[in-house]
N, C-alpha and C. Protein backbone atom coordinates (compact mmCIF):
# COMPACT_ATOMS: atom_id res chain seq x y z
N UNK A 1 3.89 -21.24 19.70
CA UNK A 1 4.05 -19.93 20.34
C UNK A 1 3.02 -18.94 19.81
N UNK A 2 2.92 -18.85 18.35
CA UNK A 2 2.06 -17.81 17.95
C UNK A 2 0.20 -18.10 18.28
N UNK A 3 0.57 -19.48 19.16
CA UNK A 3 -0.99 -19.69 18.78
C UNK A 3 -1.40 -19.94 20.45
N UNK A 4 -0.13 -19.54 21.21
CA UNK A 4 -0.41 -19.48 22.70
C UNK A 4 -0.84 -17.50 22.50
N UNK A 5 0.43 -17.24 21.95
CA UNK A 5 -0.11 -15.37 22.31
C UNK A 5 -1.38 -15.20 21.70
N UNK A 6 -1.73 -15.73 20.51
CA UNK A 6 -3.10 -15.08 20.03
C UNK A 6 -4.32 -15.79 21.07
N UNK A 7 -4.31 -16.71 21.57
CA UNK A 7 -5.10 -16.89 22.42
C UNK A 7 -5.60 -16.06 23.53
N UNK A 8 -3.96 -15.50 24.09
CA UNK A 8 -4.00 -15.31 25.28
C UNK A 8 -4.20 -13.21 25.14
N UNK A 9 -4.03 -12.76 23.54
CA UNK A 9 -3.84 -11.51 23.58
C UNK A 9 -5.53 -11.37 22.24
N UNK A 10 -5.94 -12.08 22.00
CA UNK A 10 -6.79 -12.11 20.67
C UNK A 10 -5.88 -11.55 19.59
N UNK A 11 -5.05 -11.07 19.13
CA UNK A 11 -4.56 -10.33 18.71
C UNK A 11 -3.54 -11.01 17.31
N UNK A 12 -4.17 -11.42 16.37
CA UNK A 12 -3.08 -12.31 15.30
C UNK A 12 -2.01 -12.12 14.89
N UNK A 13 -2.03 -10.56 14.78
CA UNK A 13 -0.74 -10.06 14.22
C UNK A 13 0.12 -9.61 15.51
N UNK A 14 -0.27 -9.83 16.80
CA UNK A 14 0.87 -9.38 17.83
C UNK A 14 1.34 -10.80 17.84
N UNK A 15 0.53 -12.15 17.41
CA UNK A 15 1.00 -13.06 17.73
C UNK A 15 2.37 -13.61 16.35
N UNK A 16 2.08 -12.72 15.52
CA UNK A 16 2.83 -13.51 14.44
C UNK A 16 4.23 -12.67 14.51
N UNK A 17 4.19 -10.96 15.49
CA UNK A 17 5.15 -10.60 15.55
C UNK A 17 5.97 -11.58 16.95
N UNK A 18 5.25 -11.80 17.55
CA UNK A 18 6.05 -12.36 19.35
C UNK A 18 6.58 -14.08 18.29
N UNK A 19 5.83 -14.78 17.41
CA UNK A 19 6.15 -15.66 17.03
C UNK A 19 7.94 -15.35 16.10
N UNK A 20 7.65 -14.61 15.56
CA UNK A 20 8.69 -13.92 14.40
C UNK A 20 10.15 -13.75 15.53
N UNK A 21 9.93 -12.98 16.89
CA UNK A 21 11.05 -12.44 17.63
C UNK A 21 11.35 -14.21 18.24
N UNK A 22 10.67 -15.14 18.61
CA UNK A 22 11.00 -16.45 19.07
C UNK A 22 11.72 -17.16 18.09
N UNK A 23 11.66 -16.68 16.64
CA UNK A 23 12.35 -17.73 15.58
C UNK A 23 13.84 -17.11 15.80
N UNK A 24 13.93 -15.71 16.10
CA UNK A 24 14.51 -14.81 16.09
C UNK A 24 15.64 -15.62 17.02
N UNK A 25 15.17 -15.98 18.03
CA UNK A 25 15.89 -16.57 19.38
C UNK A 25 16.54 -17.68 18.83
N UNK A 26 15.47 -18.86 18.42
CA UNK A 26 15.83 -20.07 18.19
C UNK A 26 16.70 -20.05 16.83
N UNK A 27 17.03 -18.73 16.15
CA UNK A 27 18.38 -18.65 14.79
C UNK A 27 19.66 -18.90 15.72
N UNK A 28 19.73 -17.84 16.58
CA UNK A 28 20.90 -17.35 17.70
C UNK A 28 21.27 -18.49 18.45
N UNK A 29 20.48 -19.14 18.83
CA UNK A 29 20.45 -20.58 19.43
C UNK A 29 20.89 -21.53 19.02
N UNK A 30 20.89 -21.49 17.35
CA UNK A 30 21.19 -22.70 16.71
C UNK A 30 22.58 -21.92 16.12
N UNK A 31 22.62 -21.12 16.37
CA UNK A 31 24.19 -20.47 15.46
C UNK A 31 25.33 -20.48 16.46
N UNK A 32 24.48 -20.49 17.89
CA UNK A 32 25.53 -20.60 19.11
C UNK A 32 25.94 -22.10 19.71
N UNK A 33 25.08 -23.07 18.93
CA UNK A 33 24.94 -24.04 19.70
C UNK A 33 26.40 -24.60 19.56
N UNK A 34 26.89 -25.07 18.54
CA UNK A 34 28.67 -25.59 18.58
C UNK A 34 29.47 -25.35 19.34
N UNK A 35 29.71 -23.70 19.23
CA UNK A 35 30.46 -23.03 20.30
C UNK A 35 30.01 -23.66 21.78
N UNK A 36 28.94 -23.82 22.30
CA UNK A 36 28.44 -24.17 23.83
C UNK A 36 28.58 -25.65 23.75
N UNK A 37 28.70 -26.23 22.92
CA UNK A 37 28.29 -27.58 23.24
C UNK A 37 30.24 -27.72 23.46
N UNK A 38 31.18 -27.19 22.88
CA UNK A 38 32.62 -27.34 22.76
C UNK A 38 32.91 -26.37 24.05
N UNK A 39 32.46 -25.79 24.36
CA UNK A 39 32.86 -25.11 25.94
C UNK A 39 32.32 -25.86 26.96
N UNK A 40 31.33 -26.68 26.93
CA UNK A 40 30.49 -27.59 28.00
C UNK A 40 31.42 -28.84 28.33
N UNK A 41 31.84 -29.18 26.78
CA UNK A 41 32.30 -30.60 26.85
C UNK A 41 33.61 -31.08 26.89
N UNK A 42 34.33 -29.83 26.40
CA UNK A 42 35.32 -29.90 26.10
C UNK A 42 35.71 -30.72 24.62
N UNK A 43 35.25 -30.61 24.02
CA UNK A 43 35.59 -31.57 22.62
C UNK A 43 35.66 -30.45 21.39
N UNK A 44 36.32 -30.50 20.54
CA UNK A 44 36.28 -29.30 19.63
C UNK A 44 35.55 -29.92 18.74
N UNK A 45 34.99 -28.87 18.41
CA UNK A 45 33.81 -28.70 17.45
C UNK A 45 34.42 -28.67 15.79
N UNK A 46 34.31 -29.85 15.06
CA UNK A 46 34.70 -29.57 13.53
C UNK A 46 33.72 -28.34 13.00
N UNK A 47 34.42 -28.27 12.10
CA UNK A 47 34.01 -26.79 11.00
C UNK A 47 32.95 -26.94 10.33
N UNK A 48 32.93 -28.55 10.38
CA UNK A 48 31.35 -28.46 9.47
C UNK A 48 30.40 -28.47 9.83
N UNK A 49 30.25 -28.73 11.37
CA UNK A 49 29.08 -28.43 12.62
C UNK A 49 29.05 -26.95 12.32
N UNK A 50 30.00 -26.03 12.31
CA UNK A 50 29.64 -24.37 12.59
C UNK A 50 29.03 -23.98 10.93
N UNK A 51 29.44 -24.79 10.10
CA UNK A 51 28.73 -24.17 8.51
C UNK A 51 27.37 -24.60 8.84
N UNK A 52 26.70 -25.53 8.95
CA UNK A 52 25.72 -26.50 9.06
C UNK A 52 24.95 -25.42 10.18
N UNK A 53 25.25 -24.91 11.22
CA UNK A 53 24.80 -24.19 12.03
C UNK A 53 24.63 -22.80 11.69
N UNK A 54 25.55 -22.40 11.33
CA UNK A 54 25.25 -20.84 10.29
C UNK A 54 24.07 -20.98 9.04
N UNK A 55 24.02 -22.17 8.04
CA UNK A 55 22.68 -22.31 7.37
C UNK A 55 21.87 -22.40 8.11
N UNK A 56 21.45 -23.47 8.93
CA UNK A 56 20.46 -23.32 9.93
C UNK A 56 19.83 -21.98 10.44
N UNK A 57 20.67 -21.31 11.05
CA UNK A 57 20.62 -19.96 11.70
C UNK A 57 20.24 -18.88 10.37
N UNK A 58 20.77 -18.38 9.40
CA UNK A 58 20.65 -18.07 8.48
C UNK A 58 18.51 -18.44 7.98
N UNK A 59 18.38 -19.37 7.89
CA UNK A 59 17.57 -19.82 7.33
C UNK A 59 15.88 -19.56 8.53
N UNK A 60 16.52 -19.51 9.55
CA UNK A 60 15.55 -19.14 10.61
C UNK A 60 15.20 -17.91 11.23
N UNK A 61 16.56 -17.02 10.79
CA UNK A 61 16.40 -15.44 11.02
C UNK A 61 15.33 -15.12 10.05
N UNK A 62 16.16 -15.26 8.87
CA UNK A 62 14.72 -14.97 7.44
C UNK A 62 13.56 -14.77 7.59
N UNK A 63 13.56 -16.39 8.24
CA UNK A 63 11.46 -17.45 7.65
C UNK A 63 10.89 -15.98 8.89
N UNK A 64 11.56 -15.92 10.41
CA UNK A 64 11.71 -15.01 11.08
C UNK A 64 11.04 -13.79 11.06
N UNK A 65 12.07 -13.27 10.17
CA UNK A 65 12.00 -11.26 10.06
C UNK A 65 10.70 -11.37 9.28
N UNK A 66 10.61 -12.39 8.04
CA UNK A 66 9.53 -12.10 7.49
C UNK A 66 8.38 -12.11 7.99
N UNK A 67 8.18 -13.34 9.99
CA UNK A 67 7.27 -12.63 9.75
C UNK A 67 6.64 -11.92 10.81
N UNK A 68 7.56 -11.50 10.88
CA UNK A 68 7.58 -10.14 12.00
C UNK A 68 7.24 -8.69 11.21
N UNK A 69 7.79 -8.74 9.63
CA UNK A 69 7.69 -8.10 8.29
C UNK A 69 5.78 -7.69 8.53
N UNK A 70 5.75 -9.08 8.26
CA UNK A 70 4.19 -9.20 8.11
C UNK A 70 3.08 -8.95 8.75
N UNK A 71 3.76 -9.41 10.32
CA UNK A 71 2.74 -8.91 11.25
C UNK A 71 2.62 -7.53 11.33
N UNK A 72 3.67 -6.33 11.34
CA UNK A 72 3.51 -5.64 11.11
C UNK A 72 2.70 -4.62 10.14
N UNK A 73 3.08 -5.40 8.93
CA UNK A 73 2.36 -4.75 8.13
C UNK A 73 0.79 -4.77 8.14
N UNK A 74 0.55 -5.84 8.50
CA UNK A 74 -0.72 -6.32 8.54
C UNK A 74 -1.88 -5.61 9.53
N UNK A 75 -1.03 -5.46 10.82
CA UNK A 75 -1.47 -4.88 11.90
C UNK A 75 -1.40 -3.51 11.57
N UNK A 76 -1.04 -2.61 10.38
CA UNK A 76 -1.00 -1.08 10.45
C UNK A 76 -2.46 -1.32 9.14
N UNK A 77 -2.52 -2.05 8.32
CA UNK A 77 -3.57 -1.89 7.54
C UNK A 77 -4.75 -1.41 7.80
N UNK A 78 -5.12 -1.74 9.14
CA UNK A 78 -6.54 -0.64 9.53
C UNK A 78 -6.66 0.60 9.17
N UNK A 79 -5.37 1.21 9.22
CA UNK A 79 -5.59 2.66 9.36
C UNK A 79 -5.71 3.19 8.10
N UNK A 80 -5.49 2.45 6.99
CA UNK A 80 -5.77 2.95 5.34
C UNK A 80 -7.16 2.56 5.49
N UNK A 81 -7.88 3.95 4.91
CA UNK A 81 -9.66 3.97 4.51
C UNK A 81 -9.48 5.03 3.47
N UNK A 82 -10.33 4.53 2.62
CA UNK A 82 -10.20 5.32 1.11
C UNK A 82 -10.98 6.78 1.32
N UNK A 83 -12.16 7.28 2.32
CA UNK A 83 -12.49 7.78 2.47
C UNK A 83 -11.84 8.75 3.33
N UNK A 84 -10.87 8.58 4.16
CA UNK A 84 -9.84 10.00 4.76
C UNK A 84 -8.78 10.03 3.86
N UNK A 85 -8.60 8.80 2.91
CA UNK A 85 -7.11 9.56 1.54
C UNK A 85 -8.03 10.36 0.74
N UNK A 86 -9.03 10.12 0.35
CA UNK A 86 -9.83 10.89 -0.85
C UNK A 86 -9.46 12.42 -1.14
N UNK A 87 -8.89 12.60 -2.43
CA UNK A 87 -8.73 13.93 -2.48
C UNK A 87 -10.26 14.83 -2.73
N UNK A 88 -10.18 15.76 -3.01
CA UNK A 88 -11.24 16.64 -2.88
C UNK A 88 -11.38 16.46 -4.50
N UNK A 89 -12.41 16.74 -5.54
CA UNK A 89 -12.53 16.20 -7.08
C UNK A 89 -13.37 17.60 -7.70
N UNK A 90 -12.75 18.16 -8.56
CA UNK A 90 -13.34 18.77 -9.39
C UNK A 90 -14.22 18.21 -10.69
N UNK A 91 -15.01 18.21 -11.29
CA UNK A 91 -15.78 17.48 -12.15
C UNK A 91 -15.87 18.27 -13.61
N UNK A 92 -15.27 18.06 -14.35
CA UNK A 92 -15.57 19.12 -15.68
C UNK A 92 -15.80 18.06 -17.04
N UNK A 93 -16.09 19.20 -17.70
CA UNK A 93 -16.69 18.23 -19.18
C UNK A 93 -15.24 17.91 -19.42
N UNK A 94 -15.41 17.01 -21.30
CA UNK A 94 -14.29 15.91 -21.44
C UNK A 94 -13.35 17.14 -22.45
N UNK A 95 -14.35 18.05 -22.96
CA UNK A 95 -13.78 18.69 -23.77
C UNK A 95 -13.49 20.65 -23.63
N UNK A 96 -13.32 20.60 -22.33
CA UNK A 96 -12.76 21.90 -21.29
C UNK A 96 -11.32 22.20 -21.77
N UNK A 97 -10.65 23.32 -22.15
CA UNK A 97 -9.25 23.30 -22.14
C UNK A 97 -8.31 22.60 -20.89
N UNK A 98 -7.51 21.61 -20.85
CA UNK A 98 -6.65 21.66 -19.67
C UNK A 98 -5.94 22.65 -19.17
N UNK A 99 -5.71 23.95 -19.36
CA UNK A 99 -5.45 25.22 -18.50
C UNK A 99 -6.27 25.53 -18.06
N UNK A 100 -7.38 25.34 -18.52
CA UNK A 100 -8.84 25.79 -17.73
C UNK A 100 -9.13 24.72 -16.01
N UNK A 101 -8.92 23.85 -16.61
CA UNK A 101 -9.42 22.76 -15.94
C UNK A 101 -8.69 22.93 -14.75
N UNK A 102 -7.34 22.89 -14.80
CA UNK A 102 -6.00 23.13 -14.10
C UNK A 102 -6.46 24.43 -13.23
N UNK A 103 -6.70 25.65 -13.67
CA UNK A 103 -6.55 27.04 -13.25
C UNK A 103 -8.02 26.60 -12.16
N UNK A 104 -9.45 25.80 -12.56
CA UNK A 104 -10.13 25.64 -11.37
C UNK A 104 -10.10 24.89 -10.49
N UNK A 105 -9.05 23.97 -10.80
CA UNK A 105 -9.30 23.44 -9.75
C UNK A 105 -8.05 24.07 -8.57
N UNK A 106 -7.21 24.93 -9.20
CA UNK A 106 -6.72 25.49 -8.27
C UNK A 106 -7.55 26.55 -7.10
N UNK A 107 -7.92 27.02 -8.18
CA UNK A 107 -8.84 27.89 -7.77
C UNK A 107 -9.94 27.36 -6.34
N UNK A 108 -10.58 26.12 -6.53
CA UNK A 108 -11.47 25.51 -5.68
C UNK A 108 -10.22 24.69 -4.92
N UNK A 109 -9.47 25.03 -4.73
CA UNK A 109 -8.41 24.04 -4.11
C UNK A 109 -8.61 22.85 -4.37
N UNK A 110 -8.95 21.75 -5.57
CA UNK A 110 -9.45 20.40 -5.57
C UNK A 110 -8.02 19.74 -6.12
N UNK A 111 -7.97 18.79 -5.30
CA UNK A 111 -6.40 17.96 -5.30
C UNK A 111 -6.43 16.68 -6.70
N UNK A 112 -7.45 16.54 -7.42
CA UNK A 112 -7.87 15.91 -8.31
C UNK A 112 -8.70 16.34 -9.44
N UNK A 113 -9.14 15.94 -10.87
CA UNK A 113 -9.97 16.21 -11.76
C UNK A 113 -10.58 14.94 -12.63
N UNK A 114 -12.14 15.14 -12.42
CA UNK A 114 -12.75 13.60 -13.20
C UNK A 114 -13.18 14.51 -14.58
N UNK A 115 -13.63 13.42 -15.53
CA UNK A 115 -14.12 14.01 -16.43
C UNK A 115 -15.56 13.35 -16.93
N UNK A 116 -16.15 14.56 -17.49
CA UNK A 116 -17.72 14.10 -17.36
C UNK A 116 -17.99 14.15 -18.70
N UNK A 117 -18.61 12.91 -19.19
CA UNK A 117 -19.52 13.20 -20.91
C UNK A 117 -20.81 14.04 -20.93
N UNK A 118 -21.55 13.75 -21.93
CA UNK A 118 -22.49 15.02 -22.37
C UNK A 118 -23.85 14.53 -21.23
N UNK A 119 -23.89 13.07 -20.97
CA UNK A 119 -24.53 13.32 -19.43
C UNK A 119 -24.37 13.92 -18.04
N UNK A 120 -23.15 13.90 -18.17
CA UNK A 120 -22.79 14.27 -16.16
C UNK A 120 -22.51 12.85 -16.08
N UNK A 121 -21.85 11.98 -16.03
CA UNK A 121 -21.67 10.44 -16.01
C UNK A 121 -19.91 10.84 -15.93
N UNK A 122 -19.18 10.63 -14.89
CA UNK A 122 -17.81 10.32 -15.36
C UNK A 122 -17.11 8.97 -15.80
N UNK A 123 -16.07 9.75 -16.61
CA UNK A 123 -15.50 8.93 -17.70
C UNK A 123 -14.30 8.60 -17.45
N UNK A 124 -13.55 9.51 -16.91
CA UNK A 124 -12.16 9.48 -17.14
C UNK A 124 -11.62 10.25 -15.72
N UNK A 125 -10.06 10.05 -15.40
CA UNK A 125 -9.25 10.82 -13.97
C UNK A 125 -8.63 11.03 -14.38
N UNK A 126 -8.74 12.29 -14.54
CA UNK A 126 -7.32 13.19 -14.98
C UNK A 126 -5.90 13.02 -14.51
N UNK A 127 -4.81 12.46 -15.40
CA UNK A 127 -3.65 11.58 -14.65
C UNK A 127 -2.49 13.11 -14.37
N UNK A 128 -2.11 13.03 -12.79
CA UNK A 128 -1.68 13.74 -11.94
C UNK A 128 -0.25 13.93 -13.28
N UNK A 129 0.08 13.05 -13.40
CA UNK A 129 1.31 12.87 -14.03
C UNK A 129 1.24 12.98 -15.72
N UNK A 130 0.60 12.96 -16.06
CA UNK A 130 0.35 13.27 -17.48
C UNK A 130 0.13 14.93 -17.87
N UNK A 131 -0.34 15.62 -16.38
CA UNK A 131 -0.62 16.91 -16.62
C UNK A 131 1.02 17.74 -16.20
N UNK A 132 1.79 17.31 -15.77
CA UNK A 132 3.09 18.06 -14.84
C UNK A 132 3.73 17.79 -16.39
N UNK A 133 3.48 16.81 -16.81
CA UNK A 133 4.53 16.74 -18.36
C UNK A 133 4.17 17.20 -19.62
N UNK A 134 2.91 18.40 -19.37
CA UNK A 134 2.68 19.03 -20.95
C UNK A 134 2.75 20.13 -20.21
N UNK A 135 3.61 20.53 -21.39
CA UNK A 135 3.91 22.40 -21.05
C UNK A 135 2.93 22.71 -21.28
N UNK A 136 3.33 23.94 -20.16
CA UNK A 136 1.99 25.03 -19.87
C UNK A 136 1.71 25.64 -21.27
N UNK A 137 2.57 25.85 -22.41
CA UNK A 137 2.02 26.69 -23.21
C UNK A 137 1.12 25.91 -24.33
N UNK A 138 0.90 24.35 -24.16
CA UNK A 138 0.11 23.62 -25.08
C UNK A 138 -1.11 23.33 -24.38
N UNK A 139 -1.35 23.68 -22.86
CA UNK A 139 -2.24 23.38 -21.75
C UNK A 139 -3.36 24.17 -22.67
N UNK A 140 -3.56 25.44 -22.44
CA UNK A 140 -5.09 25.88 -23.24
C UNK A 140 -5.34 25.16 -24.79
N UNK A 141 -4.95 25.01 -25.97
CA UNK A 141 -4.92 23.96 -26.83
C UNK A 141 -5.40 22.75 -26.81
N UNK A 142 -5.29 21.93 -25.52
CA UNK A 142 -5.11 20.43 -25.47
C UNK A 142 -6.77 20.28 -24.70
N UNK A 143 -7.69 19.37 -24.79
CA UNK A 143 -8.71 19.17 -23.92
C UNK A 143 -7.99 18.19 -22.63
N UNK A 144 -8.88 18.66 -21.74
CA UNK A 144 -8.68 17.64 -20.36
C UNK A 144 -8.76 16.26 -20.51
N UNK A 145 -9.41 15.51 -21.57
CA UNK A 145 -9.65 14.45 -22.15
C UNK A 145 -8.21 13.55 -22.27
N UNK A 146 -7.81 14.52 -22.69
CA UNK A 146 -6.19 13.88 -23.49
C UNK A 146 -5.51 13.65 -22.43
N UNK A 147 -5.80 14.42 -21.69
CA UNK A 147 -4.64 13.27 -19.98
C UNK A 147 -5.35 12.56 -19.01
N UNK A 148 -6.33 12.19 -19.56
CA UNK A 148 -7.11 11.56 -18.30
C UNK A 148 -7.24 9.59 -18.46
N UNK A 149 -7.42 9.34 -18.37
CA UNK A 149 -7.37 7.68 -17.87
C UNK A 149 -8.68 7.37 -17.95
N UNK A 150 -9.14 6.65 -18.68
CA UNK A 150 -11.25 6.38 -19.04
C UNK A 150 -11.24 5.24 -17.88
N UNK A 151 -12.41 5.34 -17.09
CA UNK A 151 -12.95 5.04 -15.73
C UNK A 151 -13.23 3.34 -16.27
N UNK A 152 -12.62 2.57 -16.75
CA UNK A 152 -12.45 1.09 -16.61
C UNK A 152 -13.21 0.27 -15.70
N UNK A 153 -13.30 -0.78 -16.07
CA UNK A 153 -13.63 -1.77 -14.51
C UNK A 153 -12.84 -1.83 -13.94
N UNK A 154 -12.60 -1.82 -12.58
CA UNK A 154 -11.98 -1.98 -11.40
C UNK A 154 -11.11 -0.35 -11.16
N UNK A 155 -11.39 0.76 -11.95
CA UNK A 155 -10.98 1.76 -11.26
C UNK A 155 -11.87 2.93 -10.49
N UNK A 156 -13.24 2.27 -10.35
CA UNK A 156 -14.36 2.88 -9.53
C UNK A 156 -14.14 2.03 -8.01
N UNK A 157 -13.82 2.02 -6.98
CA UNK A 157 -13.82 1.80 -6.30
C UNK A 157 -14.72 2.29 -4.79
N UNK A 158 -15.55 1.73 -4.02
CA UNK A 158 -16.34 1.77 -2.95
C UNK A 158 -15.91 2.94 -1.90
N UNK A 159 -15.89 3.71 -1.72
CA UNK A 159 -15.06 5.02 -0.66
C UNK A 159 -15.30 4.80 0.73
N UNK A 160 -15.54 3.48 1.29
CA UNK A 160 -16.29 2.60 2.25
C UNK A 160 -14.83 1.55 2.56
N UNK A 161 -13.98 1.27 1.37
CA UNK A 161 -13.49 0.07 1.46
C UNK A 161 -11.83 0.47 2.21
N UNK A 162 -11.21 -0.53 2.93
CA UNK A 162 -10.44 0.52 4.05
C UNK A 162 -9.44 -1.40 4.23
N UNK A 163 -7.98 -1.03 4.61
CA UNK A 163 -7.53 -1.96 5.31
C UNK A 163 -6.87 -3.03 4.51
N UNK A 164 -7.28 -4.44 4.18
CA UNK A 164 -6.42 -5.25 3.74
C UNK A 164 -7.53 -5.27 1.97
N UNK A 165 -8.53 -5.04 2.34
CA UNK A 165 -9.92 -5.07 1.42
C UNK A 165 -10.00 -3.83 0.22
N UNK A 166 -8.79 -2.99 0.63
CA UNK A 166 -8.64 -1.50 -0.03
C UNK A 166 -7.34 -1.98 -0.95
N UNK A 167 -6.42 -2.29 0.09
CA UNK A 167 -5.54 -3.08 -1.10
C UNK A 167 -5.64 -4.18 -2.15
N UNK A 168 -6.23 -4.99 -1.82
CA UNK A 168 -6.58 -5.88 -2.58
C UNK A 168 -7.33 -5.29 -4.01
N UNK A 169 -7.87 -4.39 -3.44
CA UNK A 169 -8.88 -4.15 -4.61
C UNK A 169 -8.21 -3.20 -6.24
N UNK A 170 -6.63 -2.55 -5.29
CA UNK A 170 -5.89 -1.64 -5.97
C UNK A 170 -4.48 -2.54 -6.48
N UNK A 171 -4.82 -3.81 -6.03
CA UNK A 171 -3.51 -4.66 -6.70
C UNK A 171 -4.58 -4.93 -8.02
N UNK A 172 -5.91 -5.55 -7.97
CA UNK A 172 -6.54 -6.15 -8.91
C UNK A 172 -6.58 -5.60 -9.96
N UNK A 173 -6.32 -4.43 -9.96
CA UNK A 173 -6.26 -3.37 -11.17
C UNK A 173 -5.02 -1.91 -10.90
N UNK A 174 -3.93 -2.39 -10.77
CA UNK A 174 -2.81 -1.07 -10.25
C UNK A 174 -3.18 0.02 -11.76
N UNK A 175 -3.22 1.08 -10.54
CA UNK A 175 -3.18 2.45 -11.45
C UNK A 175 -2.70 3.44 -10.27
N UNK A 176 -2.77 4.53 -11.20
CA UNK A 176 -2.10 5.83 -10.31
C UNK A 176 -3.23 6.65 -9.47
N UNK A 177 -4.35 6.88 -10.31
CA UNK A 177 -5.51 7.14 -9.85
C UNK A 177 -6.98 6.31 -9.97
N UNK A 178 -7.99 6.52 -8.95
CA UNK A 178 -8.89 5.02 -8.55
C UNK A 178 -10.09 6.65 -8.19
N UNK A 179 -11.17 6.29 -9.15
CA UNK A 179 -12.42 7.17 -8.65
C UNK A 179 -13.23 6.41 -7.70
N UNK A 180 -13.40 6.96 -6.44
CA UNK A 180 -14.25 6.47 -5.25
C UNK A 180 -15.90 7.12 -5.53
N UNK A 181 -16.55 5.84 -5.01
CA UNK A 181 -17.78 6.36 -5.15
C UNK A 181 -19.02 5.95 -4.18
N UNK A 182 -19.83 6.59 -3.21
CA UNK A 182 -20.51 5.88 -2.72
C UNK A 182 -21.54 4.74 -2.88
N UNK A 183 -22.34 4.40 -1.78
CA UNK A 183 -22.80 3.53 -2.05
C UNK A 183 -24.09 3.43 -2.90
N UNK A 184 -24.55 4.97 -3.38
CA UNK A 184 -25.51 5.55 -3.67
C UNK A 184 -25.29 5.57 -5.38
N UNK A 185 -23.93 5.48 -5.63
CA UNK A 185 -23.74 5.92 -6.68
C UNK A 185 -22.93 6.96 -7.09
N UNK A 186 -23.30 7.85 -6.26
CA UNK A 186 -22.64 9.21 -6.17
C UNK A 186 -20.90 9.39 -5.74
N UNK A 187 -20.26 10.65 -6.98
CA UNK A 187 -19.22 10.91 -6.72
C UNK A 187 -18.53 11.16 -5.23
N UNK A 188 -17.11 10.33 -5.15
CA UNK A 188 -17.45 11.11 -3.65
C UNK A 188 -15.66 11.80 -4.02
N UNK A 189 -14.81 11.53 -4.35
CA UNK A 189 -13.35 12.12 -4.90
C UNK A 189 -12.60 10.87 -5.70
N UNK A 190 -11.10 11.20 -5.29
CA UNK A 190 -9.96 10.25 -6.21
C UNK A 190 -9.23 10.13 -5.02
N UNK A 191 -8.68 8.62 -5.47
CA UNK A 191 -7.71 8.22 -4.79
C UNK A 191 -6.72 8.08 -5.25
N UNK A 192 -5.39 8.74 -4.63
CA UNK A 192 -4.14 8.60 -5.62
C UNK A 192 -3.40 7.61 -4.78
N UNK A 193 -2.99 6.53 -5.48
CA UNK A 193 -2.04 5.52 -5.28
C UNK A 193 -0.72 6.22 -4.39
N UNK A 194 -0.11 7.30 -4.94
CA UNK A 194 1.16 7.69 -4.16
C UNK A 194 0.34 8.07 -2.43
N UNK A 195 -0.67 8.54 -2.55
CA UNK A 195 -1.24 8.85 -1.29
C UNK A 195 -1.35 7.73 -0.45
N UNK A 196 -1.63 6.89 -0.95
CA UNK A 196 -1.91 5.73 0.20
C UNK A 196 -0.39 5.32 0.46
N UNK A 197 0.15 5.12 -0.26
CA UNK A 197 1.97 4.30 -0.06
C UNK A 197 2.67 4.97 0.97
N UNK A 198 2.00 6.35 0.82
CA UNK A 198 2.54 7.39 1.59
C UNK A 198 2.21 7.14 3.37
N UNK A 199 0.60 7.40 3.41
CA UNK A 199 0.09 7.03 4.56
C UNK A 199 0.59 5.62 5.08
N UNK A 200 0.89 4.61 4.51
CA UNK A 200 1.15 3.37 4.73
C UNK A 200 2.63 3.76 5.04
N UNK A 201 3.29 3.69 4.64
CA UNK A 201 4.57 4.34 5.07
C UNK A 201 4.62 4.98 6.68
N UNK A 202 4.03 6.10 6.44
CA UNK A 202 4.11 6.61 7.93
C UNK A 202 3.55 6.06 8.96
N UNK A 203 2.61 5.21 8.58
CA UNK A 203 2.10 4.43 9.91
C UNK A 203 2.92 3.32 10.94
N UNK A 204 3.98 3.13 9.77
CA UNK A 204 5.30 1.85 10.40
C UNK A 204 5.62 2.46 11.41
């Protein structure tokens, strides 16, 4: 079935959902079958035909939903591109007060903060969540340094990369925040993990 619709629609994931709603059929089918075969024939149906038929059925809704689960999901993945989640990025040295840091980027409305060493080279992403949990009155005291997350392998990510190729790349290394960067090199913002779950979410 799934490999008549994708033929006939190009379409893989409409085929794995139309495949998913046919297993869907053939659960109902096999959970009804006792009952019809004892109304057809007249012969009553022992009890262990209807258990035997409920696993069956049971076992085919599942394989089923999942992957109707899947096609779905699969088929909304286009619409995640790291480059329309990208927050907007303020750039400051490593050793800026975090009230400071905080107060500009309000100021510039920037939904994120990287941090830069004594080159201009960033280092570190200021963690969204590390900053909501130091009181404001230790914020001027503390450098921006101290809540930020040092720019690792695999948390520079391509601001190009979009779809099943965007996830993959954010399972290989899960974090909260992912610095995007073009292909040039150049800063382009942050990607926050809750942002995408989010967008992915609403696209169902």
């Amino acid at each position: 079935l799934r490999a008549g619709v994708w033929k006939a629609t190009g379409d893989p994931h409409r085929a794995t959902i139309v495949a998913g709603w046919g297993g869907r059929v053939a659960a109902a089918a096999a959970l009804a079958y006792p009952l019809g075969r004892q109304l057809v024939t007249g012969v009553p149906t022992p009890v262990t035909d209807y258990i035997l038929a409920f696993v069956i059925a049971t076992f085919l809704w599942g394989g089923a939903s999942a992957s109707i689960l899947s096609g779905k999901v699969r088929r909304r993945l286009p619409v995640l591109t790291a480059r329309s989640l990208a927050r907007r990025t303020l750039s400051v040295p490593h050793d800026l007060p975090l009230a400071e840091a905080v107060r500009r980027a309000q100021e510039q409305e920037a939904g994120s903060i990287v941090v830069l060493d004594l080159s201009n080279a960033p280092t570190g992403i200021v963690s969204e969540a590390a900053v909501l949990a130091t009181p404001e009155e230790r914020r001027p005291w503390l450098p921006v340094s101290a809540v930020s997350r040092t720019v690792e392998q695999g948390l520079s990510l391509a601001v190009d990369l979009s779809g099943e190729q965007l996830i993959r790349a954010m399972q290989r290394t899960p974090a909260s925040e992912y610095l995007l960067v073009e292909s040039d090199g150049r800063l382009f913002g942050v990607l926050v993990t809750d942002d995408v779950d989010r967008a992915f979410a609403g696209s169902l």
